[in-house]
C-alpha atoms as a PDB file:
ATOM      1  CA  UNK A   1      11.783  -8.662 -30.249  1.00  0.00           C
ATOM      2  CA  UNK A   2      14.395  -5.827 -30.324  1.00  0.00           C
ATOM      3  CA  UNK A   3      17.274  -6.396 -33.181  1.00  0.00           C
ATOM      4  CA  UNK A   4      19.830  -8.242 -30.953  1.00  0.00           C
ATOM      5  CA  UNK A   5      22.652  -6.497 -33.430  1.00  0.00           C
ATOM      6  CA  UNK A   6      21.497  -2.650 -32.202  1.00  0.00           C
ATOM      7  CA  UNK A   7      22.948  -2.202 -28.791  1.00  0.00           C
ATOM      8  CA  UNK A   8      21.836   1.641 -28.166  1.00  0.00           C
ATOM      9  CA  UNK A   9      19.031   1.712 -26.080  1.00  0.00           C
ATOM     10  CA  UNK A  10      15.884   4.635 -25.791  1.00  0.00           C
ATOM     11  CA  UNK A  11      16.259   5.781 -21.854  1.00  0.00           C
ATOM     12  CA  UNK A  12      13.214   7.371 -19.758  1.00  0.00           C
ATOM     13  CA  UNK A  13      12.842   6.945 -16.085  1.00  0.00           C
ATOM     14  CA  UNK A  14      11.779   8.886 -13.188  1.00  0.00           C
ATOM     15  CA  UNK A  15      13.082  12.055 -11.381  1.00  0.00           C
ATOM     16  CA  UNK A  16      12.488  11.763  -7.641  1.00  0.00           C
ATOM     17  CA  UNK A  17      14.107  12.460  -3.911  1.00  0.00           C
ATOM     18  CA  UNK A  18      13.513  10.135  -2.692  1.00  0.00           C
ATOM     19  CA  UNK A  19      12.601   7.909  -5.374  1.00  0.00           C
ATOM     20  CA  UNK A  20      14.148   4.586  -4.352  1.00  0.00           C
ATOM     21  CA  UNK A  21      10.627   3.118  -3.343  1.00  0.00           C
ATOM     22  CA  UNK A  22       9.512   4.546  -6.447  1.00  0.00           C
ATOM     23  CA  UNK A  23       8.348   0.367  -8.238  1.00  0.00           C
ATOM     24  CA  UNK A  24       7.466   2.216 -11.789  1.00  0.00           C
ATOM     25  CA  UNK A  25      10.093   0.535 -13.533  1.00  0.00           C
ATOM     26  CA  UNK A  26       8.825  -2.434 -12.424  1.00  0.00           C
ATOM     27  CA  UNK A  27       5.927  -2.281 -14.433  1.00  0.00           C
ATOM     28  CA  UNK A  28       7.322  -0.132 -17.671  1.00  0.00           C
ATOM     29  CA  UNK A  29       9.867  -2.214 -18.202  1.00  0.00           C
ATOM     30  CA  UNK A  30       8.170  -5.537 -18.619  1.00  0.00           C
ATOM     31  CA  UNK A  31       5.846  -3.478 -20.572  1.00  0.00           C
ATOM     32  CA  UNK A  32       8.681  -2.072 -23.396  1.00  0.00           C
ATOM     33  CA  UNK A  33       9.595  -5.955 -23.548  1.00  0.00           C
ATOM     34  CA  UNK A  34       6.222  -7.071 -24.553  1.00  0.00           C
ATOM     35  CA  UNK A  35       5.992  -4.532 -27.004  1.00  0.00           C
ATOM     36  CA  UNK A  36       9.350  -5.733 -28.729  1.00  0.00           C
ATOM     37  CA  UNK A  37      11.242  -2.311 -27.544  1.00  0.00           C
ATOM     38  CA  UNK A  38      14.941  -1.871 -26.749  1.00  0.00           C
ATOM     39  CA  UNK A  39      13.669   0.709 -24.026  1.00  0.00           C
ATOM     40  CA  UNK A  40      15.082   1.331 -20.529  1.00  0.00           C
ATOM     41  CA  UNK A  41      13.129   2.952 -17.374  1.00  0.00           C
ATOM     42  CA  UNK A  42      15.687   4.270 -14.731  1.00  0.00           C
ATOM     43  CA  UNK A  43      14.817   5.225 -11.338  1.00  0.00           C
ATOM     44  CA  UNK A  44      17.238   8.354 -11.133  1.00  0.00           C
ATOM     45  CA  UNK A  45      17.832  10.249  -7.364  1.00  0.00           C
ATOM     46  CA  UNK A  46      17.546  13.806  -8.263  1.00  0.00           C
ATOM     47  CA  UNK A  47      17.626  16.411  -5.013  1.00  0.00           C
ATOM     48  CA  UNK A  48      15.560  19.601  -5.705  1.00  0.00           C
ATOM     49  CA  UNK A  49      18.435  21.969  -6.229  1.00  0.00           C
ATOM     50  CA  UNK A  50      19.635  19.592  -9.072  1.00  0.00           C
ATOM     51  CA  UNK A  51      16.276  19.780 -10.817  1.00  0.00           C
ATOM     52  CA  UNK A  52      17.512  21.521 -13.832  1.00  0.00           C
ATOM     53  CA  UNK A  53      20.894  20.148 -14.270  1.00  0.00           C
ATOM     54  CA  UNK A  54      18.777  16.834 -14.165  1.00  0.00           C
ATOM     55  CA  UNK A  55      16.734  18.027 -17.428  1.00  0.00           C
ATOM     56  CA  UNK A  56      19.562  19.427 -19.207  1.00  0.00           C
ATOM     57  CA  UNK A  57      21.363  16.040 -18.536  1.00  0.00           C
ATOM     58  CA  UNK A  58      18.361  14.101 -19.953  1.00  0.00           C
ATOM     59  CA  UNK A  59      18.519  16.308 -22.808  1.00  0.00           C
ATOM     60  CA  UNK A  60      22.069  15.858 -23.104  1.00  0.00           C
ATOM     61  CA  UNK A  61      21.870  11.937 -23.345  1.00  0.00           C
ATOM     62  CA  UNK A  62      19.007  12.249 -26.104  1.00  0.00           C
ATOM     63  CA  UNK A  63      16.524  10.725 -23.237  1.00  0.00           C
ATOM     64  CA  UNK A  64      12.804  10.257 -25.058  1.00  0.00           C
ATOM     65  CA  UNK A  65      11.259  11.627 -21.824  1.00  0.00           C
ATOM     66  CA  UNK A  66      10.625  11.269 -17.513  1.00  0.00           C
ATOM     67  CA  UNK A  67       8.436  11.075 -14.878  1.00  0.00           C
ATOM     68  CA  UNK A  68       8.460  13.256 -12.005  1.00  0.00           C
ATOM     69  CA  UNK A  69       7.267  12.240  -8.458  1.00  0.00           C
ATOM     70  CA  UNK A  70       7.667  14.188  -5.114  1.00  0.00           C
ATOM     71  CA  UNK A  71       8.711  16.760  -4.734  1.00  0.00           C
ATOM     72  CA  UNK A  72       9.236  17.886  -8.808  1.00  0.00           C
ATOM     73  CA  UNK A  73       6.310  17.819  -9.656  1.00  0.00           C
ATOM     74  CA  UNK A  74       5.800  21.391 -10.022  1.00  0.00           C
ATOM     75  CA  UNK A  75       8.895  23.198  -9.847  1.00  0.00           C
ATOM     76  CA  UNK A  76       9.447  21.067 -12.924  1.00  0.00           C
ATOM     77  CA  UNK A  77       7.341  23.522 -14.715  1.00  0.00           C
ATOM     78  CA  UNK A  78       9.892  26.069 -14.649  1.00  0.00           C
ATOM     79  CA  UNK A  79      12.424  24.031 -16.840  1.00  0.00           C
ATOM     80  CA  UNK A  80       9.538  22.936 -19.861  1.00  0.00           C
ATOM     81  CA  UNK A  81       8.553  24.355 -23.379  1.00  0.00           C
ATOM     82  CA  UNK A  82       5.230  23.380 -23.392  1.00  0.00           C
ATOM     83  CA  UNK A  83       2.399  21.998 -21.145  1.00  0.00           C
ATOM     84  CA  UNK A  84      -0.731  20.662 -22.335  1.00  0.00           C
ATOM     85  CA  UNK A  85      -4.118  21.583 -21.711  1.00  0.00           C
ATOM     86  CA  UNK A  86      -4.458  19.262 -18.970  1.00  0.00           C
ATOM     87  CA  UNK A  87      -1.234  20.287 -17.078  1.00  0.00           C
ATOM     88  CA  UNK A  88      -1.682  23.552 -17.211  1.00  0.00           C
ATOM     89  CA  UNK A  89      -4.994  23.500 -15.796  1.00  0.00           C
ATOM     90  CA  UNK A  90      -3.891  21.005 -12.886  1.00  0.00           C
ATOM     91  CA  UNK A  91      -0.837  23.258 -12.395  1.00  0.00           C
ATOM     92  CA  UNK A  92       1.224  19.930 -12.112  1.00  0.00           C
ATOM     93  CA  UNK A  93       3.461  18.097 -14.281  1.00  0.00           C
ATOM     94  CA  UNK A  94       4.088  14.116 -13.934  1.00  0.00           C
ATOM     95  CA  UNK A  95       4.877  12.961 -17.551  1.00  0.00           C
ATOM     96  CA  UNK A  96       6.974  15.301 -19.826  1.00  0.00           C
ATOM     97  CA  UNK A  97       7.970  14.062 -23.599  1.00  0.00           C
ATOM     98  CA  UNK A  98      11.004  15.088 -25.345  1.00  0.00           C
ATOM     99  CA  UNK A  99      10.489  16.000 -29.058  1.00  0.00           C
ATOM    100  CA  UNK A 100      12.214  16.709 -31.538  1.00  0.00           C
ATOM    101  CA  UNK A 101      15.342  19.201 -31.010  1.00  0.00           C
ATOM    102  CA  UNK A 102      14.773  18.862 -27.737  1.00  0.00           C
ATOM    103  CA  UNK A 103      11.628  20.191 -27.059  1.00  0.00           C
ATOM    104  CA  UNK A 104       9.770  19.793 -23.676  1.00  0.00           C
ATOM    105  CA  UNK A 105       6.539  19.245 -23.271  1.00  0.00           C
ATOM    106  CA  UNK A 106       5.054  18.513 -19.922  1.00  0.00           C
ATOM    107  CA  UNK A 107       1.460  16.641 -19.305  1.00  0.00           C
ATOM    108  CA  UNK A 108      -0.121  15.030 -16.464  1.00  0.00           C
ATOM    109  CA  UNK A 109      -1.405  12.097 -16.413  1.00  0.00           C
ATOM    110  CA  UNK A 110      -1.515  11.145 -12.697  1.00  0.00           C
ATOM    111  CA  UNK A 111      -5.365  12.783 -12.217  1.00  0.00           C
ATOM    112  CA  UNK A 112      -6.214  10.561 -15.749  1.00  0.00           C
ATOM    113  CA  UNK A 113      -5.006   7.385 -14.262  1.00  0.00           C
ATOM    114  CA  UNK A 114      -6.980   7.798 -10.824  1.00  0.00           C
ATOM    115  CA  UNK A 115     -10.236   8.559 -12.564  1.00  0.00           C
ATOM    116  CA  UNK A 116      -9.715   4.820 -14.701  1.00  0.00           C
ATOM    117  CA  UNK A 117      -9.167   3.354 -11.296  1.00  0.00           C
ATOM    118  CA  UNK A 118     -12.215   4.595  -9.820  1.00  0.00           C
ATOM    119  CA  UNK A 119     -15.276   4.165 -13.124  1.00  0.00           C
ATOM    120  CA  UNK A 120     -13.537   0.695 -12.762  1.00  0.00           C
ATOM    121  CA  UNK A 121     -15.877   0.597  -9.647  1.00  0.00           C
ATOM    122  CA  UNK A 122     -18.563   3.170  -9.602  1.00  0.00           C
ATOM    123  CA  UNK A 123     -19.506   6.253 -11.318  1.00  0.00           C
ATOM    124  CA  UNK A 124     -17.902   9.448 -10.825  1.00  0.00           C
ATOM    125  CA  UNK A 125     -20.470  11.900 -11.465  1.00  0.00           C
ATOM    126  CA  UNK A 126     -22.310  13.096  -8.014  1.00  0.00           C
ATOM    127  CA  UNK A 127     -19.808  12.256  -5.807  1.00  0.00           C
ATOM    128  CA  UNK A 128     -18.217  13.947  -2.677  1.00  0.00           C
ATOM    129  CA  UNK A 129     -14.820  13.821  -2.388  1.00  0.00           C
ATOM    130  CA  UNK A 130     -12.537  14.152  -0.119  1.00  0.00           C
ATOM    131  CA  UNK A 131      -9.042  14.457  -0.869  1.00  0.00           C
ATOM    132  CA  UNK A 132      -6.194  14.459   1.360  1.00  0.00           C
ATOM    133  CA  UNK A 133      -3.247  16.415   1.022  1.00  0.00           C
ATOM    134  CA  UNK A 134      -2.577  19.148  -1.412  1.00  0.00           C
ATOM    135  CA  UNK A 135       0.617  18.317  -3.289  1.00  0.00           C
ATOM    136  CA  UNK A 136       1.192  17.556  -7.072  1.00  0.00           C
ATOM    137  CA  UNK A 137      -0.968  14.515  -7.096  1.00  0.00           C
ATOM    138  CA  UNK A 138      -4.024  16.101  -5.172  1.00  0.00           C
ATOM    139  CA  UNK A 139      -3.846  19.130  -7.759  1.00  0.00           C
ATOM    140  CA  UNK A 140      -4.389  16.359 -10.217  1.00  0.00           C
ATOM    141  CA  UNK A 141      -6.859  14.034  -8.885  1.00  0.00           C
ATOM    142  CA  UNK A 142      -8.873  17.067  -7.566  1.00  0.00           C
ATOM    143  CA  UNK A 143      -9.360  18.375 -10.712  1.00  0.00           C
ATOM    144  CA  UNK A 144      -9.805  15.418 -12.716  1.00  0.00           C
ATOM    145  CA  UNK A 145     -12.574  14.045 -10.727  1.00  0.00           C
ATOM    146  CA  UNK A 146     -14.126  17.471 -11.437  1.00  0.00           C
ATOM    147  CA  UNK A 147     -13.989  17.347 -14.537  1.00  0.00           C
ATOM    148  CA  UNK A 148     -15.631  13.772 -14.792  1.00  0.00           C
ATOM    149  CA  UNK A 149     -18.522  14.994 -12.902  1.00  0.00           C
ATOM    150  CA  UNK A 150     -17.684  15.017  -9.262  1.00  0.00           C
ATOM    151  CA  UNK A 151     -20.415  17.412  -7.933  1.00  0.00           C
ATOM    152  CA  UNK A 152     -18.156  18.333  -4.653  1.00  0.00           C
ATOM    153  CA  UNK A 153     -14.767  18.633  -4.022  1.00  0.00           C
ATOM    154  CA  UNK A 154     -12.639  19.338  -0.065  1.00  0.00           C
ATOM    155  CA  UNK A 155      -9.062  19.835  -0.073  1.00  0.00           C
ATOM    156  CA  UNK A 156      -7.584  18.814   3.458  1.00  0.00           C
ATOM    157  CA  UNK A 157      -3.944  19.811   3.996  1.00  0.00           C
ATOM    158  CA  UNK A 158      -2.160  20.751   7.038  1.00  0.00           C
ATOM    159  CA  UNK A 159      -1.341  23.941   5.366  1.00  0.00           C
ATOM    160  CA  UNK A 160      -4.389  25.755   5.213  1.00  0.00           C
ATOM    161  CA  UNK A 161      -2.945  28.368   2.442  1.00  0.00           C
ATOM    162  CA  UNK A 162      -1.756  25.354   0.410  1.00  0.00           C
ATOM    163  CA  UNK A 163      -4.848  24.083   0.650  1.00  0.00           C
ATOM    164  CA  UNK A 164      -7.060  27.201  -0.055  1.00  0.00           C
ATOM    165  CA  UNK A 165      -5.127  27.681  -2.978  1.00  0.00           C
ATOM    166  CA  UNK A 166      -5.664  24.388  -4.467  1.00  0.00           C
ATOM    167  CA  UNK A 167      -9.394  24.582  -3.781  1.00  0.00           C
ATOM    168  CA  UNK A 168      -9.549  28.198  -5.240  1.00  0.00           C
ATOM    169  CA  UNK A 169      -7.497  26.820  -8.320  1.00  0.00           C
ATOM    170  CA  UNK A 170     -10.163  23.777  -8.636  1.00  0.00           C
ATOM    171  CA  UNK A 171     -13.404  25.918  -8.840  1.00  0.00           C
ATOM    172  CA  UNK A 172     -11.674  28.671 -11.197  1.00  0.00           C
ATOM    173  CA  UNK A 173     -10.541  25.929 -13.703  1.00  0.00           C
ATOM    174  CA  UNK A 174     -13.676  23.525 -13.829  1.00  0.00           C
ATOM    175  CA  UNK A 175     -16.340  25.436 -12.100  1.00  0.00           C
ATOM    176  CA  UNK A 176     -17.308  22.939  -9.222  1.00  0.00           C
ATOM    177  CA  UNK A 177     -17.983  23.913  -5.810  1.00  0.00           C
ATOM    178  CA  UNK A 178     -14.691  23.013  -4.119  1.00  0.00           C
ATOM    179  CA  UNK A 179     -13.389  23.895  -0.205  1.00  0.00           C
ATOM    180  CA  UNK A 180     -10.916  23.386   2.367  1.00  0.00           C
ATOM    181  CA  UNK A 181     -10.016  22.639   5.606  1.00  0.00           C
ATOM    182  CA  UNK A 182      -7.041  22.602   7.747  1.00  0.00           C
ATOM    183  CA  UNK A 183      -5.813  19.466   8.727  1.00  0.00           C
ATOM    184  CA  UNK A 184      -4.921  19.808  12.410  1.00  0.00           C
ATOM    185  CA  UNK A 185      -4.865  16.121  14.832  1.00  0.00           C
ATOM    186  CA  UNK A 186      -7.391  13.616  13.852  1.00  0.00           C
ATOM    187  CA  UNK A 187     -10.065  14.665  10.682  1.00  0.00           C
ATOM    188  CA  UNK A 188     -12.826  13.438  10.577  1.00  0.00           C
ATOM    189  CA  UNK A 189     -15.146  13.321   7.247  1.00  0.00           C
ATOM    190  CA  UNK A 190     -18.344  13.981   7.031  1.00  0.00           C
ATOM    191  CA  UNK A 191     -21.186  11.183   6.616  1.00  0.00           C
ATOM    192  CA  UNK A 192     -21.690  12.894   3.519  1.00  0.00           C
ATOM    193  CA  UNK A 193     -18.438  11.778   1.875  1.00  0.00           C
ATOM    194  CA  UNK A 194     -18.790   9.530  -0.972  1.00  0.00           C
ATOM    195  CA  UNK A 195     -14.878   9.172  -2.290  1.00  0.00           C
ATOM    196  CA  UNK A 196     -11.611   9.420   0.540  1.00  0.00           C
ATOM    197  CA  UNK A 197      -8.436   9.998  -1.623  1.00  0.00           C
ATOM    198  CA  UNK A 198      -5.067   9.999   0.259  1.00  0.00           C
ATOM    199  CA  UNK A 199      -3.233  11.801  -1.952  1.00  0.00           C
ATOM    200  CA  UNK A 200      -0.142  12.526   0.504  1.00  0.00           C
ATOM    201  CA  UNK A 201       3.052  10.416   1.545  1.00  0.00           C
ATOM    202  CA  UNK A 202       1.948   9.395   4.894  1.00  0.00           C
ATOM    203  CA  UNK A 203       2.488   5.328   4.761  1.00  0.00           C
ATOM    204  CA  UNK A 204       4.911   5.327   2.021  1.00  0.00           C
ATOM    205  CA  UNK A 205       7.507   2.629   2.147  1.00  0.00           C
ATOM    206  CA  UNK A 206       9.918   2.681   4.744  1.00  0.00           C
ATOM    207  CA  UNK A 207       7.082   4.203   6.787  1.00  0.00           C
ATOM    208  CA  UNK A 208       5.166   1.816   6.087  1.00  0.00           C
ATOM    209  CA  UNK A 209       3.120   1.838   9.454  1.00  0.00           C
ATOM    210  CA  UNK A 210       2.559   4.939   9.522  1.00  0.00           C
ATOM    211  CA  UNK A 211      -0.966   6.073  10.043  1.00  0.00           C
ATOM    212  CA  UNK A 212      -3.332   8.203   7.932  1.00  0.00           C
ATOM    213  CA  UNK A 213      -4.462  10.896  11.179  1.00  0.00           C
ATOM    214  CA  UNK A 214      -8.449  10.398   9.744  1.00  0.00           C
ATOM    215  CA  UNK A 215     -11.353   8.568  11.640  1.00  0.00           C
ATOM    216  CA  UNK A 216     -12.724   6.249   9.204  1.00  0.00           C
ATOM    217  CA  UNK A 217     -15.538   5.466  11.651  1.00  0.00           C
ATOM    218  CA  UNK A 218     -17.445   8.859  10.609  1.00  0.00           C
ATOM    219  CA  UNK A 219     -17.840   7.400   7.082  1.00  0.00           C
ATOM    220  CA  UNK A 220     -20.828   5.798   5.794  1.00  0.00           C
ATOM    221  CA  UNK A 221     -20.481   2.398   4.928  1.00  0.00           C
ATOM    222  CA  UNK A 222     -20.656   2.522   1.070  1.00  0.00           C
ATOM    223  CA  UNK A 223     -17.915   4.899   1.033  1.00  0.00           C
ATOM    224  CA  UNK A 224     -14.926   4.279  -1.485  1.00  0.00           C
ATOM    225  CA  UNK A 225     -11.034   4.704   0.293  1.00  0.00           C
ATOM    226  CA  UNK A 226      -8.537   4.878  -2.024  1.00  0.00           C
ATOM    227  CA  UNK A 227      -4.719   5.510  -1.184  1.00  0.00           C
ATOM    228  CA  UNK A 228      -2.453   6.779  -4.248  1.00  0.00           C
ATOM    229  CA  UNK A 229       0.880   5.087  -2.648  1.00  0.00           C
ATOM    230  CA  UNK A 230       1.808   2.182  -4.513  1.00  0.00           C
ATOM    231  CA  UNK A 231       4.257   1.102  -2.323  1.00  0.00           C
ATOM    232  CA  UNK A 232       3.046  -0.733  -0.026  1.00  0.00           C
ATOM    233  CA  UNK A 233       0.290  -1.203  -2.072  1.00  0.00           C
ATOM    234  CA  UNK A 234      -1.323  -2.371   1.084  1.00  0.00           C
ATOM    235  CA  UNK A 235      -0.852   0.439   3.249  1.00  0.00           C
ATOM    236  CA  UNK A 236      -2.001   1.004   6.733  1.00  0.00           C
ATOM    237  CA  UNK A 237      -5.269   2.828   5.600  1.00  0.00           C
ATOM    238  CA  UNK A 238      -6.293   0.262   2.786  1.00  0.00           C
ATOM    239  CA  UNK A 239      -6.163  -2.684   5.832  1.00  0.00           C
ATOM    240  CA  UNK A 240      -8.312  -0.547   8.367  1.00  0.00           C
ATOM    241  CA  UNK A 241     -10.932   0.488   5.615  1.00  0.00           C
ATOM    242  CA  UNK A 242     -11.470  -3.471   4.845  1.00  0.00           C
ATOM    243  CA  UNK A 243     -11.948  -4.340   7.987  1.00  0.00           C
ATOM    244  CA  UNK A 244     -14.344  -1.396   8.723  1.00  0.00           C
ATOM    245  CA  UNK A 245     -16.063  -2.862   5.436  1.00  0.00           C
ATOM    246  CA  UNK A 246     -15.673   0.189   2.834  1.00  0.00           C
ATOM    247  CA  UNK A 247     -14.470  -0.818  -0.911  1.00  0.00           C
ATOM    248  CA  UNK A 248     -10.696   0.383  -1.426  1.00  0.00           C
ATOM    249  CA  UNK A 249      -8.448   1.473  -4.337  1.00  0.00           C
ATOM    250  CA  UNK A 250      -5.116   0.770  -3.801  1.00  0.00           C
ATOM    251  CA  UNK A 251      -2.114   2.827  -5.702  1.00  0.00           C
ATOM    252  CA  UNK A 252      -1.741   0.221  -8.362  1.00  0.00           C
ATOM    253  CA  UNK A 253      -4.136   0.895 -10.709  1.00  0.00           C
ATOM    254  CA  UNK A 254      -3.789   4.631 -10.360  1.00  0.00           C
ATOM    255  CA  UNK A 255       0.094   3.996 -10.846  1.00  0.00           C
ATOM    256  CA  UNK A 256      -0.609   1.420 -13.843  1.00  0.00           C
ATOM    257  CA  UNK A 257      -3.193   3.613 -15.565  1.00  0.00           C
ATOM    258  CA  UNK A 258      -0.886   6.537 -15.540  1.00  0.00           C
ATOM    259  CA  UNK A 259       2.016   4.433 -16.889  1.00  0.00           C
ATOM    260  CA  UNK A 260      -0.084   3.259 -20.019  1.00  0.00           C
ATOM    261  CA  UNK A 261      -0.340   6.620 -21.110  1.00  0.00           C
ATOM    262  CA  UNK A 262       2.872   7.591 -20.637  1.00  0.00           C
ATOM    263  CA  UNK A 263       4.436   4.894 -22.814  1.00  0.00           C
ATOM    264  CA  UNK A 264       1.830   6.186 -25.105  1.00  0.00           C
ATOM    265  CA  UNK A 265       3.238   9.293 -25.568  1.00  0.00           C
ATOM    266  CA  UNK A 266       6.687   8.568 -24.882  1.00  0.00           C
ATOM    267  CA  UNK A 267       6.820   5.528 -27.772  1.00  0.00           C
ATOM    268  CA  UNK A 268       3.435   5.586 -30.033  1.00  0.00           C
ATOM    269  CA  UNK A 269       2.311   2.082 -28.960  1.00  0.00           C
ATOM    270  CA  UNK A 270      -0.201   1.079 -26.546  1.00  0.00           C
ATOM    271  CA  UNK A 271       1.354  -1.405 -23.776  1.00  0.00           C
ATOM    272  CA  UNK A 272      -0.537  -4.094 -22.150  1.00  0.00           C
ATOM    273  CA  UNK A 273      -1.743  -3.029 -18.807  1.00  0.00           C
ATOM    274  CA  UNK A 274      -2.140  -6.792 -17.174  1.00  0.00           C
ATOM    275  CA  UNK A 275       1.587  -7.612 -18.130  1.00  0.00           C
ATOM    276  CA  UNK A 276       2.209  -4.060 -16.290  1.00  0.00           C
ATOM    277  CA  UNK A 277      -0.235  -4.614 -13.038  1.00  0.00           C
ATOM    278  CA  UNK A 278       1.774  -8.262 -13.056  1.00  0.00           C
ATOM    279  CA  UNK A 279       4.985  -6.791 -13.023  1.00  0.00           C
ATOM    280  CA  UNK A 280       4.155  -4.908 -10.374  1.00  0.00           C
ATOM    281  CA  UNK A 281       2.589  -7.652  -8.389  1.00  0.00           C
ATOM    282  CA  UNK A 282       5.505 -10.042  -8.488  1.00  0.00           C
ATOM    283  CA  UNK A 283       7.467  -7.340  -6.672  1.00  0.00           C
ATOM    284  CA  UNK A 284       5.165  -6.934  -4.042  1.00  0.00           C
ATOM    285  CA  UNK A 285       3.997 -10.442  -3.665  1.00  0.00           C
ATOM    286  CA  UNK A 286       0.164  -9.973  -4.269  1.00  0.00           C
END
């Protein structure tokens, strides 16, 4: 238990906009108490043109690091010391740690946490995925997944430059056959496709009915959906894929996978990942 007689707390959190559907401190927090910490997780508004008075203010308060969600994810970059292997290859920074004298070093962690979720139920290595959306966390997952073996990669992304560009970025870092598409109406995936990642914001809380624009019906059967948004964590394409009868990953595990290694580097200790995925449960009544 923390000293009850020290009253100064260690502050991370999250830099978002908008980030008040963000439910990470529901998890870390529980997590920092387990582990005896007098640690606090904020959930911090932070508009894009306020990016960098933002870091310079976590600096200023002697913060031990931050997330970053939309849209910071890489214009963060700009405003770091360091990035590690894995962020610089990704191109995408979700995790940054603040050293000693203030030093900033950026990492990502998202693409880590999504390949846990999904070796939690099946191998990686020979499948074809399909991954929606070209944004920080599709940089990450997309390359991840080729790294663990994934022998196929497709971007889709209503910007087709966005896209291209991520898919150019994937084969030059990791060497695996990767394409894209432009993502105009309804898409629909090939039988071929083995792995369907929603890795954009479509059916993120309030929106919560919003609809993914693919047709699931073009899958084969034995295909894995997954859906990085945590909140819901049942969203609108999680519900349809059960009932057409395809396995699903929601955004929990991707989001409580990413966490335990960010506490990691953040405090040194290893948290407990069921007292997390609980935490986060409660909240959302599963």
């Amino acid at each position: 238990m923390p000293d009850a007689r020290v009253f100064k707390q260690e502050l991370v959190g999250v830099f978002g906009h908008p980030v008040a559907e963000n439910p990470t401190q529901a998890m870390i927090e529980p997590a920092f108490s387990a582990l005896g910490l007098n640690w606090r997780y904020l959930t911090v508004e932070v508009r894009p043109d306020q990016l960098a008075a933002a870091v310079r203010g976590a600096l200023a308060m002697n913060w031990r690091g931050f997330n970053c969600t939309i849209p910071h994810k890489m214009a963060v970059i700009d405003h770091l010391d360091e990035l590690t292997p894995a962020a610089h290859a990704i191109g995408a920074v979700n995790c940054v740690v603040i050293g000693e004298r203030g030093h900033l070093l950026g990492d990502n962690t998202d693409g880590k946490g999504f390949v846990e979720s999904v070796r939690a139920i099946r191998a990686i290595e020979g499948q074809h995925a399909v991954i929606l959306g070209a944004g920080g966390a599709a940089r990450a997952i997309a390359v991840e997944l080729a790294l663990a073996g994934a022998e196929r990669i497709e971007i889709v992304n209503r910007d087709a430059a966005r896209g291209a560009e991520l898919a150019a970025h994937v084969g030059r870092v990791t060497g695996v056959s990767a394409t894209s598409w432009s993502w105009t109406g309804m898409y629909r995936p090939s039988a071929e496709t083995t792995l369907l990642v929603n890795a954009t914001s479509i059916g993120l809380f309030p929106d919560v009915e919003a609809r993914v624009p693919v047709e699931l019906q073009w899958l084969d059967r034995d295909a894995l959906v997954c859906d990085v948004i945590p909140n819901p964590p049942r969203t609108q394409l999680i519900r349809e894929a059960e009932t057409r009868g395809h396995e699903v990953l929601d955004g929990l595990g991707m989001l409580v996978n990413q966490g335990v290694i960010g506490i990691r580097l953040w405090t040194g200790q290893d948290p407990d990942a069921r007292i997390m995925r609980q935490g986060l449960e409660e909240v959302f009544g599963v």
